[in-house]
N, C-alpha and C. Protein backbone atom coordinates (compact mmCIF):
# COMPACT_ATOMS: atom_id res chain seq x y z
N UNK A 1 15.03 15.27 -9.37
CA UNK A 1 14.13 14.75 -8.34
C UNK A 1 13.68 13.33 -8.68
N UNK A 2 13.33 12.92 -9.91
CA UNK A 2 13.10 11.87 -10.49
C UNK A 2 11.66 11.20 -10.05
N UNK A 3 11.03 11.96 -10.05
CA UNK A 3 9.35 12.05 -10.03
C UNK A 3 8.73 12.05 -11.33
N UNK A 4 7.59 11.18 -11.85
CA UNK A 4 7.45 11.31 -12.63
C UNK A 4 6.91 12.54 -12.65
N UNK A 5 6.45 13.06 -13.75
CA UNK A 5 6.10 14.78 -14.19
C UNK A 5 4.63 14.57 -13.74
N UNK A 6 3.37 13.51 -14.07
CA UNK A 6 2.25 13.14 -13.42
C UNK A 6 1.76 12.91 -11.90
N UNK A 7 3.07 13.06 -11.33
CA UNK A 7 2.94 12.85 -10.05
C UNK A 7 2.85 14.02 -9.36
N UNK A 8 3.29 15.05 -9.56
CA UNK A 8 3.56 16.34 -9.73
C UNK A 8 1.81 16.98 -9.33
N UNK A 9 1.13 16.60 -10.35
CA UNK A 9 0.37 17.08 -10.69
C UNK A 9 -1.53 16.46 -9.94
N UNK A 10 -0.83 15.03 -9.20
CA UNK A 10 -1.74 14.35 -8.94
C UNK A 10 -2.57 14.90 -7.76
N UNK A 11 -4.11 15.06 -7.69
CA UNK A 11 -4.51 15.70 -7.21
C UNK A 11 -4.72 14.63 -5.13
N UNK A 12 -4.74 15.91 -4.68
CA UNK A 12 -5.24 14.98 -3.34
C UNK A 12 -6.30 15.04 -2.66
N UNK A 13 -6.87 13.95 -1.94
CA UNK A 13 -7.74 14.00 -1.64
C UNK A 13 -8.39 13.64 0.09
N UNK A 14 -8.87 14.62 0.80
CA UNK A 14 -9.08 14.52 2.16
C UNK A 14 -10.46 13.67 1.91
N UNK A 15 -10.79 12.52 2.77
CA UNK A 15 -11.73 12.22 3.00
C UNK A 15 -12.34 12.15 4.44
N UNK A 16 -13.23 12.33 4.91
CA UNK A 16 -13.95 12.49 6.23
C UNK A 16 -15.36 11.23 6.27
N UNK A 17 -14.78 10.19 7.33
CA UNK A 17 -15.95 9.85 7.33
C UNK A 17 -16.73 10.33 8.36
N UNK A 18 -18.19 9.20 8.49
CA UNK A 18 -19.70 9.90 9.19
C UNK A 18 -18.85 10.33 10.77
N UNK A 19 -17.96 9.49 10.93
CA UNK A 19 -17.64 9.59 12.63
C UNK A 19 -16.41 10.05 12.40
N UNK A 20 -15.98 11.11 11.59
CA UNK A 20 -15.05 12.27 11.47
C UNK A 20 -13.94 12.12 11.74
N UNK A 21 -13.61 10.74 11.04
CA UNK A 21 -12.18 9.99 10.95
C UNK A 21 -11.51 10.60 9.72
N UNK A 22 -10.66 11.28 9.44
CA UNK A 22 -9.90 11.83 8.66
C UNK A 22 -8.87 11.18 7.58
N UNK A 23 -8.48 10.70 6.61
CA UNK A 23 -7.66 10.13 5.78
C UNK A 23 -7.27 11.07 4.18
N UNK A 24 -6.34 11.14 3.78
CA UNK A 24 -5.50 11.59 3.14
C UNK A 24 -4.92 11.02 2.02
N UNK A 25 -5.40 11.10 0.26
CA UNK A 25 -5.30 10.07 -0.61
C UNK A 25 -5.43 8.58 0.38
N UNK A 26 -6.33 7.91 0.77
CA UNK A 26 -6.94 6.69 1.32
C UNK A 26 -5.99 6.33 2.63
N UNK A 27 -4.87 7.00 2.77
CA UNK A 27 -4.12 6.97 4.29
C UNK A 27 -4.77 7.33 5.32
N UNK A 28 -5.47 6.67 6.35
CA UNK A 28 -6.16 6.88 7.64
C UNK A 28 -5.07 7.27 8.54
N UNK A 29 -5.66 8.55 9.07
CA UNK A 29 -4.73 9.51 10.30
C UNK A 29 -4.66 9.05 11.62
N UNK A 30 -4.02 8.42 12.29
CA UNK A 30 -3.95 8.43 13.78
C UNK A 30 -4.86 9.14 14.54
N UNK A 31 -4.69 10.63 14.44
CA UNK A 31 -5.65 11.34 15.10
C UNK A 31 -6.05 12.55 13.80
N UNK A 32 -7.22 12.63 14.55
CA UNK A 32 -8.20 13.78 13.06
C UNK A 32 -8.23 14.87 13.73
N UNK A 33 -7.28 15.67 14.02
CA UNK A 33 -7.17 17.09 14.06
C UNK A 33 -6.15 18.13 13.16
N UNK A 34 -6.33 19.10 13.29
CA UNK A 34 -5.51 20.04 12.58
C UNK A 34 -4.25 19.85 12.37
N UNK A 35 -3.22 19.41 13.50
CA UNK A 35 -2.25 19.00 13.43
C UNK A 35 -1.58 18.26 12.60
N UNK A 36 -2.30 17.12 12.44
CA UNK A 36 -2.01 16.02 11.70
C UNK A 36 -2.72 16.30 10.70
N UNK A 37 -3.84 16.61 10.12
CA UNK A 37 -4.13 16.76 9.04
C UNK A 37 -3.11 17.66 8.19
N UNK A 38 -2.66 19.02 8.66
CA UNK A 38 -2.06 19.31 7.94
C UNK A 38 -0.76 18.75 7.36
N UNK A 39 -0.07 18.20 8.51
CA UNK A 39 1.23 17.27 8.36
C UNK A 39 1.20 16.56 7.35
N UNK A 40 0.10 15.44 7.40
CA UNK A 40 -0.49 14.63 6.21
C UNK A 40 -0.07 15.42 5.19
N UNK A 41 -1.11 16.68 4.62
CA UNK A 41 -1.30 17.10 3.74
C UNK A 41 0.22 17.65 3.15
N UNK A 42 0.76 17.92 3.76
CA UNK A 42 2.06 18.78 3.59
C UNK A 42 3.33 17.74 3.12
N UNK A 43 2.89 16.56 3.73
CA UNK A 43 3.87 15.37 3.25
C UNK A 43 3.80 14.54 1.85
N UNK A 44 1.72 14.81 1.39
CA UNK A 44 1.37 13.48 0.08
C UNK A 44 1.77 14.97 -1.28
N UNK A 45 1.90 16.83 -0.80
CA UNK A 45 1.74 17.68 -1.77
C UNK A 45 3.38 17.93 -2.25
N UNK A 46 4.06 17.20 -1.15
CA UNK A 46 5.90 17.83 -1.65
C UNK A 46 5.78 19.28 -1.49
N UNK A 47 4.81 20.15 -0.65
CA UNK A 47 4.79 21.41 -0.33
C UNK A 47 4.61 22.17 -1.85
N UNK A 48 3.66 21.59 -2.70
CA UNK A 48 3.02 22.19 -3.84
C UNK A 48 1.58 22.28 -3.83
N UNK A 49 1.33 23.74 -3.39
CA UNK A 49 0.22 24.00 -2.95
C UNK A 49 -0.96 24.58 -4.24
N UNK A 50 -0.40 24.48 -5.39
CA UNK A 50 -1.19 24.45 -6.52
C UNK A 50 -1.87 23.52 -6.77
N UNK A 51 -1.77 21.79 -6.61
CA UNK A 51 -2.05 20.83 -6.26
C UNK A 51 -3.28 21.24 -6.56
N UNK A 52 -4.58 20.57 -6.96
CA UNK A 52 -5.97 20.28 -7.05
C UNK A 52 -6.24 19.86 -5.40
N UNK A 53 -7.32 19.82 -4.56
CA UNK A 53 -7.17 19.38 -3.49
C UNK A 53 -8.95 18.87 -3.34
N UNK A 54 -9.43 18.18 -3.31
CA UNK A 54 -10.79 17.48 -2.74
C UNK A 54 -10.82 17.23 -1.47
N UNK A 55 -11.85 18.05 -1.04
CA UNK A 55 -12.46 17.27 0.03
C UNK A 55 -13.60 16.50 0.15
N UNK A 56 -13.46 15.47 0.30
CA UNK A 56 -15.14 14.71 0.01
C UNK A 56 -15.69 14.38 1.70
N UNK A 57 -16.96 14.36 2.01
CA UNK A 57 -17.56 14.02 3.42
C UNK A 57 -18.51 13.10 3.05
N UNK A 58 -18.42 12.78 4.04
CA UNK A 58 -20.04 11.79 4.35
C UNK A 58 -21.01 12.30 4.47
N UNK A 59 -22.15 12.12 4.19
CA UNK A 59 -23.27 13.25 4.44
C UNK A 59 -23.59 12.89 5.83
N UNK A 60 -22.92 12.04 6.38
CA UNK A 60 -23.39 12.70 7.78
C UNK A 60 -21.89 13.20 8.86
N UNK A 61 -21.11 13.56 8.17
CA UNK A 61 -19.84 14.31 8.58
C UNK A 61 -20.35 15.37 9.54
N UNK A 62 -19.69 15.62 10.62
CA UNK A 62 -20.14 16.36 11.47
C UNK A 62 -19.24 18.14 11.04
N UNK A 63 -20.35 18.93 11.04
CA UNK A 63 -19.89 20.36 10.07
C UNK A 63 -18.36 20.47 10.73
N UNK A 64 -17.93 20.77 11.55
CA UNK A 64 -16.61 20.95 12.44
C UNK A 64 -15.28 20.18 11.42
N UNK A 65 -15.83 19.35 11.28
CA UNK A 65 -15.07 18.06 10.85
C UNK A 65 -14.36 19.32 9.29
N UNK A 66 -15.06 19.07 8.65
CA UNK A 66 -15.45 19.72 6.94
C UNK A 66 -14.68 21.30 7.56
N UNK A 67 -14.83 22.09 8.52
CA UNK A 67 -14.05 23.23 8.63
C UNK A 67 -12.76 23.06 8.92
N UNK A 68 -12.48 21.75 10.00
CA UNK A 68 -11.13 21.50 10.25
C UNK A 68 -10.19 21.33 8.57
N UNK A 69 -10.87 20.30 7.50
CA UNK A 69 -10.11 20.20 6.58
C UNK A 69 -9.88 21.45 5.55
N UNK A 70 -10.96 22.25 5.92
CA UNK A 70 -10.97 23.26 5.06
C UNK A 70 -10.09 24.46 5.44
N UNK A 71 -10.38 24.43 6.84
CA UNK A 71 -8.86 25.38 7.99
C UNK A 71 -7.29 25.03 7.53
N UNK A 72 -7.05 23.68 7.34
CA UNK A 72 -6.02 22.94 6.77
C UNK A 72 -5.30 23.60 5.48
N UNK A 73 -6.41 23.40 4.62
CA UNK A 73 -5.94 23.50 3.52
C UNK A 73 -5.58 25.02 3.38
N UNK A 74 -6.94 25.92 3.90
CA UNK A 74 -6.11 27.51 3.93
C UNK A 74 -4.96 27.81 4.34
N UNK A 75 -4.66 27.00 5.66
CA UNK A 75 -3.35 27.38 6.34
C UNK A 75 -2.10 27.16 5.60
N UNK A 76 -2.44 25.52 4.56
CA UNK A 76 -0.99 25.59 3.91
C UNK A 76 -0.99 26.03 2.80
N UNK A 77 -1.98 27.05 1.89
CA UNK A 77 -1.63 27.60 0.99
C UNK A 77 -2.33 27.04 -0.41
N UNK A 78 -3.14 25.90 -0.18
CA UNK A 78 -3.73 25.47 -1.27
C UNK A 78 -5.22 26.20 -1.71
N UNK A 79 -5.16 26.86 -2.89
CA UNK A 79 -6.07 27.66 -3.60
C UNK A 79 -7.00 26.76 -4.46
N UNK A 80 -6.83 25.19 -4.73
CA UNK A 80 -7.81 24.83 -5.75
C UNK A 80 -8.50 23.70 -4.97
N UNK A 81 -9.66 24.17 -4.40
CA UNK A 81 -10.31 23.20 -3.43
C UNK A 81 -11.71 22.48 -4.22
N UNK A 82 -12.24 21.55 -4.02
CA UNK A 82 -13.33 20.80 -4.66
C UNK A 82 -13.96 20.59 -3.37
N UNK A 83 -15.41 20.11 -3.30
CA UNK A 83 -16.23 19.86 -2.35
C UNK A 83 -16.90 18.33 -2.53
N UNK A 84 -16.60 17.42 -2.23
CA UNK A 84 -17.97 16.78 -2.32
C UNK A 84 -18.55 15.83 -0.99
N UNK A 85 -19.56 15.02 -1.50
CA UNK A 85 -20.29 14.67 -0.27
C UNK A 85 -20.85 13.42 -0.96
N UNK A 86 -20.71 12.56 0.41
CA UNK A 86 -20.51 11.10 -0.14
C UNK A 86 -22.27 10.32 0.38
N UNK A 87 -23.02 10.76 -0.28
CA UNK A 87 -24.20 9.71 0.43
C UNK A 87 -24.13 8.50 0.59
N UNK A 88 -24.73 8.29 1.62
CA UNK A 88 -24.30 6.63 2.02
C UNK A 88 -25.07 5.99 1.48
N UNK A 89 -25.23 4.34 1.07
CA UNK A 89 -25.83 3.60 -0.13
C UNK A 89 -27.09 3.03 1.08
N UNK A 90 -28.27 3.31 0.06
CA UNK A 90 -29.61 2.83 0.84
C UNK A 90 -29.44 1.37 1.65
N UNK A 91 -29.92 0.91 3.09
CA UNK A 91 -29.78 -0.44 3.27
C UNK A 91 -30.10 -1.27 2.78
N UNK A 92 -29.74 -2.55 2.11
CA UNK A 92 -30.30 -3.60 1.17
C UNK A 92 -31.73 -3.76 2.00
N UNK A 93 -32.98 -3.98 1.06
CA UNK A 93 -33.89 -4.89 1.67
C UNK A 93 -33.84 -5.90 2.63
């Protein structure tokens, strides 16, 4: 295959921002639904669903949003999920 062996192993990561725009290791999705999210996902894993998988949100991610990626990831088989949540940085003075 000629992958390195680290690549293999590199974890991915869904991000969701506040207005529930969807992106995939830092690749922004056309459209943020199930469809494509999973596609995404199924294309950055080489269909290795052992993969580490993060989802990080915005804390003001709309809940729907956070089930769609999490619907995703059940559907294709990935068992090692992370959660996090991205607070947004106070407005400068």
């Amino acid at each position: 295959s000629g992958t390195p062996a680290d690549d293999q192993s590199k974890p991915l990561d869904i991000a969701i921002s506040a207005d529930g725009v969807f992106s995939v290791n830092n690749q922004i999705l056309a459209k943020s639904d199930l469809a494509s999210l999973m596609d995404a996902l199924q294309k950055e894993a080489n269909g290795d669903t052992n993969r580490p998988l993060s989802i990080s949100a915005d804390g003001k991610t709309q809940h729907q949003s956070v089930i769609t990626a999490m619907d995703a990831a059940g559907k294709l088989g990935f068992s090692h999920l992370r959660m996090t949540t991205i607070e947004a940085a106070p407005p400068a003075p």
